[in-house]
Protein backbone atom coordinates (compact mmCIF):
# COMPACT_ATOMS: atom_id res chain seq x y z
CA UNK A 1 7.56 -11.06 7.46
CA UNK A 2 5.54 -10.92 3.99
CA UNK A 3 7.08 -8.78 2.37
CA UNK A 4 8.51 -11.17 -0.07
CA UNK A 5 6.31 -12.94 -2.75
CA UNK A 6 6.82 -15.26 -4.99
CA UNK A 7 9.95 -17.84 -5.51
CA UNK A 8 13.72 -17.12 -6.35
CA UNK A 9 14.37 -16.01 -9.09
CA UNK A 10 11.40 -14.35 -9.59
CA UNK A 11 10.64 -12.93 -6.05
CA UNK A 12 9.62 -9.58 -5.78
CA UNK A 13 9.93 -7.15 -2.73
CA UNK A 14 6.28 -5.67 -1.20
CA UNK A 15 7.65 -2.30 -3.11
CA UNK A 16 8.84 -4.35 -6.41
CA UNK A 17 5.33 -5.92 -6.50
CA UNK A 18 3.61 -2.89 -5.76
CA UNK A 19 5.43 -0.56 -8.75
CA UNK A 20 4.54 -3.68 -11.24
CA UNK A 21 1.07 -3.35 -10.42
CA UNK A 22 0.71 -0.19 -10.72
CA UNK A 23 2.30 -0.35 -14.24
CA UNK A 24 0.00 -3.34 -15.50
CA UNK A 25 -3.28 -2.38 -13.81
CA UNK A 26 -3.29 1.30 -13.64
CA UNK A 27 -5.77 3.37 -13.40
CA UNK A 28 -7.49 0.33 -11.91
CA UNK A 29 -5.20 -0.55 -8.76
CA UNK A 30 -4.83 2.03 -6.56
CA UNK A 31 -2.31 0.36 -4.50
CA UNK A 32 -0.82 -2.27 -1.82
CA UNK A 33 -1.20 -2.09 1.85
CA UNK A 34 1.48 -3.68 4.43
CA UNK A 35 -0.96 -4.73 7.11
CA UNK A 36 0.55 -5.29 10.06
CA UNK A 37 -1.59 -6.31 13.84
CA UNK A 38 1.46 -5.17 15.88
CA UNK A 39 0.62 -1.22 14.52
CA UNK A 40 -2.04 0.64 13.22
CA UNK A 41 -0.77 2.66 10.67
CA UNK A 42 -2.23 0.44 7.39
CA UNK A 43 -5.91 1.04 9.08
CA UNK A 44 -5.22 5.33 7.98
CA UNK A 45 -3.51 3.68 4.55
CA UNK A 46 -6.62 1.54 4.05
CA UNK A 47 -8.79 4.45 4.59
CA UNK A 48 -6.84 6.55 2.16
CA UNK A 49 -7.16 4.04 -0.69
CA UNK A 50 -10.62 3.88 -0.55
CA UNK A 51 -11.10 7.41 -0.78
CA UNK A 52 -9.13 7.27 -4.16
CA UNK A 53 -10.86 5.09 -5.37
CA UNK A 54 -14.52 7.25 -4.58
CA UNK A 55 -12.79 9.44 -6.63
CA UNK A 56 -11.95 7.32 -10.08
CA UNK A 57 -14.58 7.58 -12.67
C-alpha cells in the first residue's frame, strides 16, 4: 500500500528509502517502520527503535 514514495522516475521502494537514509542521516536515523493496523508486528519494531536510540550518545 505505501510502500512506494515519491514520483517516477525518482520513486523509491520502503527498503530503497530506508538504505538512503541511513546513508545521509546516520548515526542520527535509526530507521523506518512499515506500520501496518491489519498486524501488530511494527508495535515490537517501534519498541526496538526506541531502545536504540536510549542507547546513542
Amino acid at each position: 500500500m505505501f510502500d512506494l514514495f515519491g514520483a517516477p522516475p525518482d520513486q523509491l521502494t520502503f527498503n530503497e528509502l530506508d538504505d538512503q537514509l541511513k546513508t545521509e542521516f546516520a548515526p542520527v536515523y535509526v530507521g523506518m517502520i512499515y506500520y501496518s493496523s491489519a498486524q501488530e508486528g511494527w508495535k515490537n519494531e517501534l519498541i526496538n527503535l526506541i531502545e536504540r536510540m536510549k542507547e546513542c550518545p
